[in-house]
Protein backbone atom coordinates (compact mmCIF):
# COMPACT_ATOMS: atom_id res chain seq x y z
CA UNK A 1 -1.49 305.51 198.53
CA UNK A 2 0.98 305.75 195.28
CA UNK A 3 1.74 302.62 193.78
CA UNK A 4 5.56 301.37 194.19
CA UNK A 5 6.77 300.61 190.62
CA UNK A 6 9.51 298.60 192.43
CA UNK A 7 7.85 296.64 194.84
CA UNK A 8 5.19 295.61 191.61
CA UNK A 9 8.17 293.98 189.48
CA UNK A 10 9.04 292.49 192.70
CA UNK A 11 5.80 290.81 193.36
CA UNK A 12 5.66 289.38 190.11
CA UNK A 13 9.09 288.19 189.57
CA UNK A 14 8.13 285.78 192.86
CA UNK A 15 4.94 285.06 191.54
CA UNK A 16 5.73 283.92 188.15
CA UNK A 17 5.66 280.76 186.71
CA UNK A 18 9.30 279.33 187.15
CA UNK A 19 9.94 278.48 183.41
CA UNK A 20 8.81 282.31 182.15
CA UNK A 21 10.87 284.13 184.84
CA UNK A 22 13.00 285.39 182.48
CA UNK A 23 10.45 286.58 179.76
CA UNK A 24 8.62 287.97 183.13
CA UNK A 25 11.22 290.14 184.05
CA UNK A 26 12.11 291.43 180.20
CA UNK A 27 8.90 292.29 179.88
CA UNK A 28 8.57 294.20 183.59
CA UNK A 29 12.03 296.28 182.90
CA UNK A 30 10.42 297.02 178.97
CA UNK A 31 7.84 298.91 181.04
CA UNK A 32 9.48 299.99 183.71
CA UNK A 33 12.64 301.92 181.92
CA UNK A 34 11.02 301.87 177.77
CA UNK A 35 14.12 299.68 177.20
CA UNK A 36 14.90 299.49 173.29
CA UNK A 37 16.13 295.67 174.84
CA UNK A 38 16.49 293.78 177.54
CA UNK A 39 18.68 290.40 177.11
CA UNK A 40 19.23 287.99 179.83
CA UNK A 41 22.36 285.50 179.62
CA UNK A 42 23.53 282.67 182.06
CA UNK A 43 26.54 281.50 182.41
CA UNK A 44 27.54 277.76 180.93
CA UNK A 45 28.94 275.43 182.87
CA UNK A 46 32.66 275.88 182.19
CA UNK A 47 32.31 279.40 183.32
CA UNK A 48 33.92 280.65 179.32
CA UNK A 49 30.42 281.97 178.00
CA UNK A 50 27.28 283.85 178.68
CA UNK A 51 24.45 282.22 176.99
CA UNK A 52 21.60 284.18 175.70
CA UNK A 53 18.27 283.20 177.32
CA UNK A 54 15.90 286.40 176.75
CA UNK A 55 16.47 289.15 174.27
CA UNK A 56 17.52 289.54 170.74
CA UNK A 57 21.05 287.77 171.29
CA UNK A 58 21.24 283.89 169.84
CA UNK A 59 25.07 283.96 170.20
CA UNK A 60 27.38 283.11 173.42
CA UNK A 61 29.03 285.65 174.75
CA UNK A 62 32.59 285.23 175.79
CA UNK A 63 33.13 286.02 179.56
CA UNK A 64 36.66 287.61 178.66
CA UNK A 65 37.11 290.84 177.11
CA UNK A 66 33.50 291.66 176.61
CA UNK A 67 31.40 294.22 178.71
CA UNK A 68 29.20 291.83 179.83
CA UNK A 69 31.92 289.24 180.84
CA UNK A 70 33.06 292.21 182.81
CA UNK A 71 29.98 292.28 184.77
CA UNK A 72 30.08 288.90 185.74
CA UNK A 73 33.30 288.66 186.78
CA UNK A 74 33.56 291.67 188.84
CA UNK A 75 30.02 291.57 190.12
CA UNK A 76 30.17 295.08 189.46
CA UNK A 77 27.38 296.85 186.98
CA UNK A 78 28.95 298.37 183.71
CA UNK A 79 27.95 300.69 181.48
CA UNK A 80 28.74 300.85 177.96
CA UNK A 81 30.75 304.11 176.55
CA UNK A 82 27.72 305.59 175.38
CA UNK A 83 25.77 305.50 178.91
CA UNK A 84 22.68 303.35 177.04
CA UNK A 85 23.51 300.09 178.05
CA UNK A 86 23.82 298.60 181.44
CA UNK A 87 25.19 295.07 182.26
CA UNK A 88 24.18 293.93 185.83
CA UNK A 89 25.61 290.30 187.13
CA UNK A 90 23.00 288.17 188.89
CA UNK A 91 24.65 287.11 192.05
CA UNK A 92 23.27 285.02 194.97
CA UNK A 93 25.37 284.66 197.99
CA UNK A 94 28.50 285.23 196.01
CA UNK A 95 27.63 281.82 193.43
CA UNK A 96 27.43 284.10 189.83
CA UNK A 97 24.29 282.80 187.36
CA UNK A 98 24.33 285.69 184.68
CA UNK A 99 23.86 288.67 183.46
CA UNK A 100 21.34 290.93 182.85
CA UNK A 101 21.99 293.87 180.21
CA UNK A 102 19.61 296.96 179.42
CA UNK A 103 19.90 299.02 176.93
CA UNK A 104 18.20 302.39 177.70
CA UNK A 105 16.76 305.19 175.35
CA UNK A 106 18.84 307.81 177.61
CA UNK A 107 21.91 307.39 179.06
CA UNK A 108 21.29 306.00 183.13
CA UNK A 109 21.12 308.03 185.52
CA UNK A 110 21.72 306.98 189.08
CA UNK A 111 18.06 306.17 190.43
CA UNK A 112 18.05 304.23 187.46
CA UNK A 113 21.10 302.31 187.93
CA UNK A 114 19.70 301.69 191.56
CA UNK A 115 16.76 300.44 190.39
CA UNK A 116 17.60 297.91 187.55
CA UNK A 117 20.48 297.13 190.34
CA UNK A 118 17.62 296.08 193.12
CA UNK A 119 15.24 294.40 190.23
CA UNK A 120 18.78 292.68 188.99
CA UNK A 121 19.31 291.28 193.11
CA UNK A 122 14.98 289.79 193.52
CA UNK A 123 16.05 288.22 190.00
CA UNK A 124 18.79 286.38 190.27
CA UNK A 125 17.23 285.19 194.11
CA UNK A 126 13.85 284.15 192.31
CA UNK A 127 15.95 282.28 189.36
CA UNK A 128 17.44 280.42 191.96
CA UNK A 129 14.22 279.39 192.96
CA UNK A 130 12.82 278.65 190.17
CA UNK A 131 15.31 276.40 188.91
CA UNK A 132 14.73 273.46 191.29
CA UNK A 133 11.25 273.49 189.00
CA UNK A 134 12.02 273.42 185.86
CA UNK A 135 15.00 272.07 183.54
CA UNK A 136 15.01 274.96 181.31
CA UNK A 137 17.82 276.88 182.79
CA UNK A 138 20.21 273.89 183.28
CA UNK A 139 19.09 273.22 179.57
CA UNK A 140 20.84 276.49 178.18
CA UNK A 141 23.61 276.84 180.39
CA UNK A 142 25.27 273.86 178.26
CA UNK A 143 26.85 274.49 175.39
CA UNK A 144 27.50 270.84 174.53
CA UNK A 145 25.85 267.27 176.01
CA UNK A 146 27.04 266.64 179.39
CA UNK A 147 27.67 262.81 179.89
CA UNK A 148 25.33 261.16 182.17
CA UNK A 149 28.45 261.17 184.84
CA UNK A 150 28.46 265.04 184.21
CA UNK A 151 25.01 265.24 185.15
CA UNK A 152 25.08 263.29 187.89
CA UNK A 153 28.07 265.22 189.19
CA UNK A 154 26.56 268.76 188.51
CA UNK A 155 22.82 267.70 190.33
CA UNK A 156 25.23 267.23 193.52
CA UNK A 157 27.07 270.33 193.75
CA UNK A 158 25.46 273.00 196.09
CA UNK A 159 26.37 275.98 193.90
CA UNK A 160 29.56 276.93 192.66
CA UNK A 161 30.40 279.48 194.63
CA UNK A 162 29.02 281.13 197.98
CA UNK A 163 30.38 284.47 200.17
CA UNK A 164 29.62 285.32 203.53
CA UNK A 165 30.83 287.60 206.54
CA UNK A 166 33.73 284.85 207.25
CA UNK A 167 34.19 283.55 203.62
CA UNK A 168 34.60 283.45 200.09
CA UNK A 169 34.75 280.12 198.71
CA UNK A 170 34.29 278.61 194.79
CA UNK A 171 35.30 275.87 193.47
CA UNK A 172 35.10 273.57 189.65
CA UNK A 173 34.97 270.57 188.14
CA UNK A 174 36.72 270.15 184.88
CA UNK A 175 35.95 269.12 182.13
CA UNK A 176 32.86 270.38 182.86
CA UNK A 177 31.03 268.48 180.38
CA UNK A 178 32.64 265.16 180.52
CA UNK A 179 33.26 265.34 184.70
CA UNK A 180 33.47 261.42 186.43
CA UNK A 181 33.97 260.95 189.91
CA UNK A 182 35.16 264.03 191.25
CA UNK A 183 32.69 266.29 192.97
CA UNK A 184 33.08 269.28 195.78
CA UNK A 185 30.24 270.23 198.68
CA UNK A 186 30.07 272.24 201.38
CA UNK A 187 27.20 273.19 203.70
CA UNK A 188 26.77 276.18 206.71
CA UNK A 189 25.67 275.91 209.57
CA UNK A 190 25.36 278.88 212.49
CA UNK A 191 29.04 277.38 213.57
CA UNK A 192 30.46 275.77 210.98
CA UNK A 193 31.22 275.65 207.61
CA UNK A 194 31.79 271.92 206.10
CA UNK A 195 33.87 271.49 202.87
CA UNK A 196 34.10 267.91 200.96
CA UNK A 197 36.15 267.12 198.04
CA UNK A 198 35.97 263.77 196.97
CA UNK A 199 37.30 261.41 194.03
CA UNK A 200 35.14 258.59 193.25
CA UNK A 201 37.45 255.26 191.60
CA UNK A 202 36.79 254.59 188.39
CA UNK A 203 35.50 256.20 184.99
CA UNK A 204 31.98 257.07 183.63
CA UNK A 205 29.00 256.39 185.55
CA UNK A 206 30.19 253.67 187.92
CA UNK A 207 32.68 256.74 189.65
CA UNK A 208 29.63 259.20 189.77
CA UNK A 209 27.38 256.54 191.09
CA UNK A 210 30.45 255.68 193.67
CA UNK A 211 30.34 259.29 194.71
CA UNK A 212 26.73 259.74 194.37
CA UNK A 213 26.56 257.44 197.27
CA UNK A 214 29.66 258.63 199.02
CA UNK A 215 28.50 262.42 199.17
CA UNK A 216 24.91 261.06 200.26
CA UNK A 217 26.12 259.53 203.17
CA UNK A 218 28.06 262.30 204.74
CA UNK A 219 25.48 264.64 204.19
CA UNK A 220 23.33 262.16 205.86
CA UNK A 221 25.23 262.19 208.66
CA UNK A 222 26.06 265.98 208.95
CA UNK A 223 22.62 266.59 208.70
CA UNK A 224 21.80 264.66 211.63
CA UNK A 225 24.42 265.93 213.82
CA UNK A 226 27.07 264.14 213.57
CA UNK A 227 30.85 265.92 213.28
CA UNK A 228 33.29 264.68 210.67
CA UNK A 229 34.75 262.03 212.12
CA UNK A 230 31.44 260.19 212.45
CA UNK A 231 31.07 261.34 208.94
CA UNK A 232 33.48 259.89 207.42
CA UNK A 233 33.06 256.69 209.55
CA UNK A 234 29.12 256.04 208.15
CA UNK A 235 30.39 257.13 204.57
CA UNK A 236 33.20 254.42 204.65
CA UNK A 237 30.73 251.63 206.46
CA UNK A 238 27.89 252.71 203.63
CA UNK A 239 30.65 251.97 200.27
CA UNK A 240 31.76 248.82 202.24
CA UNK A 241 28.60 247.48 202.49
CA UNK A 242 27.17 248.01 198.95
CA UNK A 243 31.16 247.13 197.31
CA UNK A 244 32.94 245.18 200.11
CA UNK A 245 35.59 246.85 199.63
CA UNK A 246 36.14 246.63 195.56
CA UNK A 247 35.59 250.08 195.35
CA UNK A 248 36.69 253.42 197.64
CA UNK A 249 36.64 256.96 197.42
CA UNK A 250 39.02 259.12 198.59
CA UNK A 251 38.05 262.04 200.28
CA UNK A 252 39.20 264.83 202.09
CA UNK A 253 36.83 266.10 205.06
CA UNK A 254 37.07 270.02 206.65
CA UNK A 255 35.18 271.39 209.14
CA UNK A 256 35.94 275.44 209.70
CA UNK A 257 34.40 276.96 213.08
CA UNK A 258 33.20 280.20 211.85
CA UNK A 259 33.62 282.07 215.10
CA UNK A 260 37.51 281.20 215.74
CA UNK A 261 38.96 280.18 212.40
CA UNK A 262 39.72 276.69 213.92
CA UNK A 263 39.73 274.00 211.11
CA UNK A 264 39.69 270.27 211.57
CA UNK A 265 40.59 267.67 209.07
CA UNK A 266 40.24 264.23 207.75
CA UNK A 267 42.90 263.28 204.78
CA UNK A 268 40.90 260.13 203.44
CA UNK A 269 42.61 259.68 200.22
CA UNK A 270 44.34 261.92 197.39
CA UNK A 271 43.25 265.61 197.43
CA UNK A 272 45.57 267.82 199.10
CA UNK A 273 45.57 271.07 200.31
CA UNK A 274 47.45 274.42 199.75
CA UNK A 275 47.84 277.64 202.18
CA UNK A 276 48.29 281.37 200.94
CA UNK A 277 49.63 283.53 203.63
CA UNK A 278 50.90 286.92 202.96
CA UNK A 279 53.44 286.10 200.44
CA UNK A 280 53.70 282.17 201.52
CA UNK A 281 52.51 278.95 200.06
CA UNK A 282 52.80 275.94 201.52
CA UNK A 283 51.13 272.56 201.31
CA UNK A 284 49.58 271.79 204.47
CA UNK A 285 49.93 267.98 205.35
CA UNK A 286 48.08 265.34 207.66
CA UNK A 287 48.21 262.04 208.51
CA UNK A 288 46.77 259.66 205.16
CA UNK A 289 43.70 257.86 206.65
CA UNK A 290 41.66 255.11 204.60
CA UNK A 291 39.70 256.10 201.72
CA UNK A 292 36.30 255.67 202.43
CA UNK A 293 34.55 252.31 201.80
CA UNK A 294 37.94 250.29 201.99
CA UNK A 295 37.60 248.22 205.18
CA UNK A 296 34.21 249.58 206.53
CA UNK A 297 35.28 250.05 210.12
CA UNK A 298 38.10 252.47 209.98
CA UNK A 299 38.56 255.14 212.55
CA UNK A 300 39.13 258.14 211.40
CA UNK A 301 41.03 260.89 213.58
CA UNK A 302 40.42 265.08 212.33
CA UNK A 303 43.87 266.82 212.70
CA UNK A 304 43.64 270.58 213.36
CA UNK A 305 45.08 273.70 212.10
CA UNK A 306 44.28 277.39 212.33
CA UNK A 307 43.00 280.09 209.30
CA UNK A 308 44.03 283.90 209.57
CA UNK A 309 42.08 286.82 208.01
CA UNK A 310 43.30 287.03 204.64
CA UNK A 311 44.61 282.95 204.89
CA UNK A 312 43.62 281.46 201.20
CA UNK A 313 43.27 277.81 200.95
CA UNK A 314 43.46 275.94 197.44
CA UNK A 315 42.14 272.01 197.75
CA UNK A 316 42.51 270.04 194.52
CA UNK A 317 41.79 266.86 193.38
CA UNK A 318 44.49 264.42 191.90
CA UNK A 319 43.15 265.18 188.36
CA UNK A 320 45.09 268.65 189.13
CA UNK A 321 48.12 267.57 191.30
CA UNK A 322 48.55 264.64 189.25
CA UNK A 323 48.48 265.68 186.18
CA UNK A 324 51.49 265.59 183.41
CA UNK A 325 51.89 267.50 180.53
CA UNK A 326 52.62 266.04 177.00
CA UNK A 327 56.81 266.60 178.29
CA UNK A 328 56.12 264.61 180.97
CA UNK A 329 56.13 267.13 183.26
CA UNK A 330 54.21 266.79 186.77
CA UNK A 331 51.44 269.71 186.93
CA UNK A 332 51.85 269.67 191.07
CA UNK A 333 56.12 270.11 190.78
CA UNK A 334 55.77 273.79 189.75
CA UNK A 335 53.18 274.93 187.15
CA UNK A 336 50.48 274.29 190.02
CA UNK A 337 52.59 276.88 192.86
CA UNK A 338 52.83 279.45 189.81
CA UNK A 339 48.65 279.50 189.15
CA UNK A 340 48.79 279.95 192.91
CA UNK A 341 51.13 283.02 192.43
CA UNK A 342 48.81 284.12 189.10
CA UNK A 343 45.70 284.06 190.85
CA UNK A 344 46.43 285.70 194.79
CA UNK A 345 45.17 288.81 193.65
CA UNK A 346 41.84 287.37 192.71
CA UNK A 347 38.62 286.72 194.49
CA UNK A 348 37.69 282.99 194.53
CA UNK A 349 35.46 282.21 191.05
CA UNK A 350 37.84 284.92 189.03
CA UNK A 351 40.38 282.60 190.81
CA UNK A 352 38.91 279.61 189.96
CA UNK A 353 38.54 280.65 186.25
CA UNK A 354 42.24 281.21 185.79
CA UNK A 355 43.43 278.57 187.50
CA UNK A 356 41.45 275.76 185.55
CA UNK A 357 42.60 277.53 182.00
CA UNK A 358 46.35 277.58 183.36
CA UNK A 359 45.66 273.99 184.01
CA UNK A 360 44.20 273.20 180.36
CA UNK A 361 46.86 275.38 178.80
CA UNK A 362 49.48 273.35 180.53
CA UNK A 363 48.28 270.07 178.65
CA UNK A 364 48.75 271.64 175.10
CA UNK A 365 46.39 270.55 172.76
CA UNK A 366 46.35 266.92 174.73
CA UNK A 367 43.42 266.13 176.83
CA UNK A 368 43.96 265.82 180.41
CA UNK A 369 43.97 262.15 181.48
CA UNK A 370 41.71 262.65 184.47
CA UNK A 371 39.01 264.69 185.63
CA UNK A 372 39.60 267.34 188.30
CA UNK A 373 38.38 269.67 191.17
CA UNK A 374 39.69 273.12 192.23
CA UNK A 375 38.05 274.55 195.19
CA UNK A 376 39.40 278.30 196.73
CA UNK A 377 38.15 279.62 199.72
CA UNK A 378 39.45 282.95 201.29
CA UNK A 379 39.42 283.37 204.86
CA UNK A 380 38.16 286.67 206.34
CA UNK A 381 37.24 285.52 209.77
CA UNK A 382 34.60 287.30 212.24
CA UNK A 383 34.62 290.77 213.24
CA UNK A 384 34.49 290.95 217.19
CA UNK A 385 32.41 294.23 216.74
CA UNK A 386 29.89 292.80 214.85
């Protein structure tokens, strides 16, 4: 039986140790392809660099304008003009982590391609993995200190982005070094999916810690069965009874049904909502309910409303809606529906990249006042001949 070079790189990618992955898998593609190099770069958390992990690189690489940058945001592989060098994204369920760039003593070929293409896919799946064990990842991806808010905010997210049959959604948090009580989630299940933004009150650690425990208690409850509404309703009791009321957060609760499109909704505070369609966009409104943790023993009713293949939605915080420029000016009035109009054409992280520098650009050289979420999620809806 001949040995499969493949399935060896495989095997050993899964069964390295999870803090030398990366110098695992150099090494590997060195002896696989007689690579002159083989860098590996993640991306940092405001999604504007690649950051050298493995390989001869020591300098961040800019995601625009740059071959590699390319790669990552078109989860596409590129090759350089002269053929030697291939870039390959690392992609897991649609959430982007890096890049992975080869250069070759012959131009590729296409077995190649294929092959640094299927090591690039068991890499980026096994990185995944083996960052829940170690800090070393997380450690490069920042390019500056994140503020102990920040990092409480970042260990809650689920990923930053995430495709499937029915979906396409990404979101951020901005600034993504400095982040305070704002925070996005979503989970799957075989029927749903379930989407959460949420805006802790307050600054600094006291809003993280408020939406530390806000986030924990509806994924409490959605993990033990119950729908939104019952949620929301142990969320709000939870805040009450550690802040009686002193201290809320305001939340916005979706629940999609992945077979039919069918959405329901809780409004629970400030983040609002936005619907592409075709060549529409629209803010789609509901009935203000309670932040949570006000009274304790609200009742909170879901409103419904229907998604169509190709339907975009656009939830943001009121860090983004909010926001003024140093005129004045109120970011939601019309600089918000024109990033809408800049970004249609893009798939949700591209999206998601654009919109959040259209939003910094739009403050000048000011800071913004408040910290913000931007969450996109395109609609494709089930095939009926799947």
């Amino acid at each position: 039986m001949h040995a499969d070079p493949l399935k060896d790189i495989e095997h050993a990618l899964w069964d390295a140790q999870p803090h030398e992955l990366l110098e695992t898998a150099a090494r590997l593609i060195q002896a696989d392809t007689a690579a002159a190099d083989v860098e590996i770069l993640l991306v940092d958390y405001r999604q504007a660099y690649l950051v050298p992990a493995v390989g001869r690189g020591r300098v961040p690489v800019r995601l625009d304008n740059t071959a590699p940058g390319h790669a990552f945001a078109a989860r596409q592989v590129v090759q350089d003009a002269t053929g030697h060098t291939l870039h390959l994204p690392l992609v897991v369920h649609g959430d982007r982590l890096g890049v992975l760039s080869v250069r070759l003593p012959e131009p590729a070929d296409r077995t190649t391609t294929e092959r640094l293409t299927a090591v690039a896919t068991v890499l980026a799946r096994a990185l995944r993995i083996a960052d829940l064990h170690t800090d070393r990842y997380r450690s490069i991806r920042r390019r500056s200190r994140l503020t102990l808010a920040a990092e409480i905010q970042w260990d809650l997210l689920p990923g930053t982005a995430c495709a499937t049959d029915e979906f396409h959604l990404a979101g951020q948090l901005e600034p993504a070094y400095a982040v305070w009580g704002d925070n996005f989630d979503w989970a799957i299940s075989e029927r749903y999916l379930t989407l959460t933004v949420s805006d802790g009150m307050g600054t600094g650690v006291e809003a993280a810690a408020l939406t530390h425990l806000a986030v924990s208690a509806l994924r409490n409850a959605r993990r033990s069965g119950a729908d939104i509404s019952e949620q929301a309703a142990l969320a709000d009791q939870t805040l009450y009874a550690r802040h009686r009321g002193d201290r809320h957060v305001a939340t916005l609760l979706m629940e999609v049904e992945l077979d039919t499109g069918r959405v329901r909704v809780i409004d629970a505070g400030s983040p609002r909502v936005y619907r592409m369609r075709g060549n529409t966009t629209e803010a789609v409104r509901f009935e203000s309910q309670l932040p949570l943790g006000m009274f304790g023993d609200a009742d909170y009713t879901a409103e419904y409303f229907a998604l169509e293949p190709g339907d975009r939605l656009v939830i943001v915080s009121d860090g983004v809606h909010t926001a003024r420029s140093s005129a004045g000016e109120n970011y939601g009035e019309a600089a918000l529906a024109q990033a809408l109009r800049d970004t249609r054409l893009q798939d949700p992280p591209e999206a998601v990249r654009t919109f959040i520098r259209h939003y910094l650009s739009y403050h000048g050289a000011a800071e913004p006042q408040d910290d913000a979420v931007v969450v996109f999620l395109d609609w494709t809806g089930k095939n009926p001949e799947a």
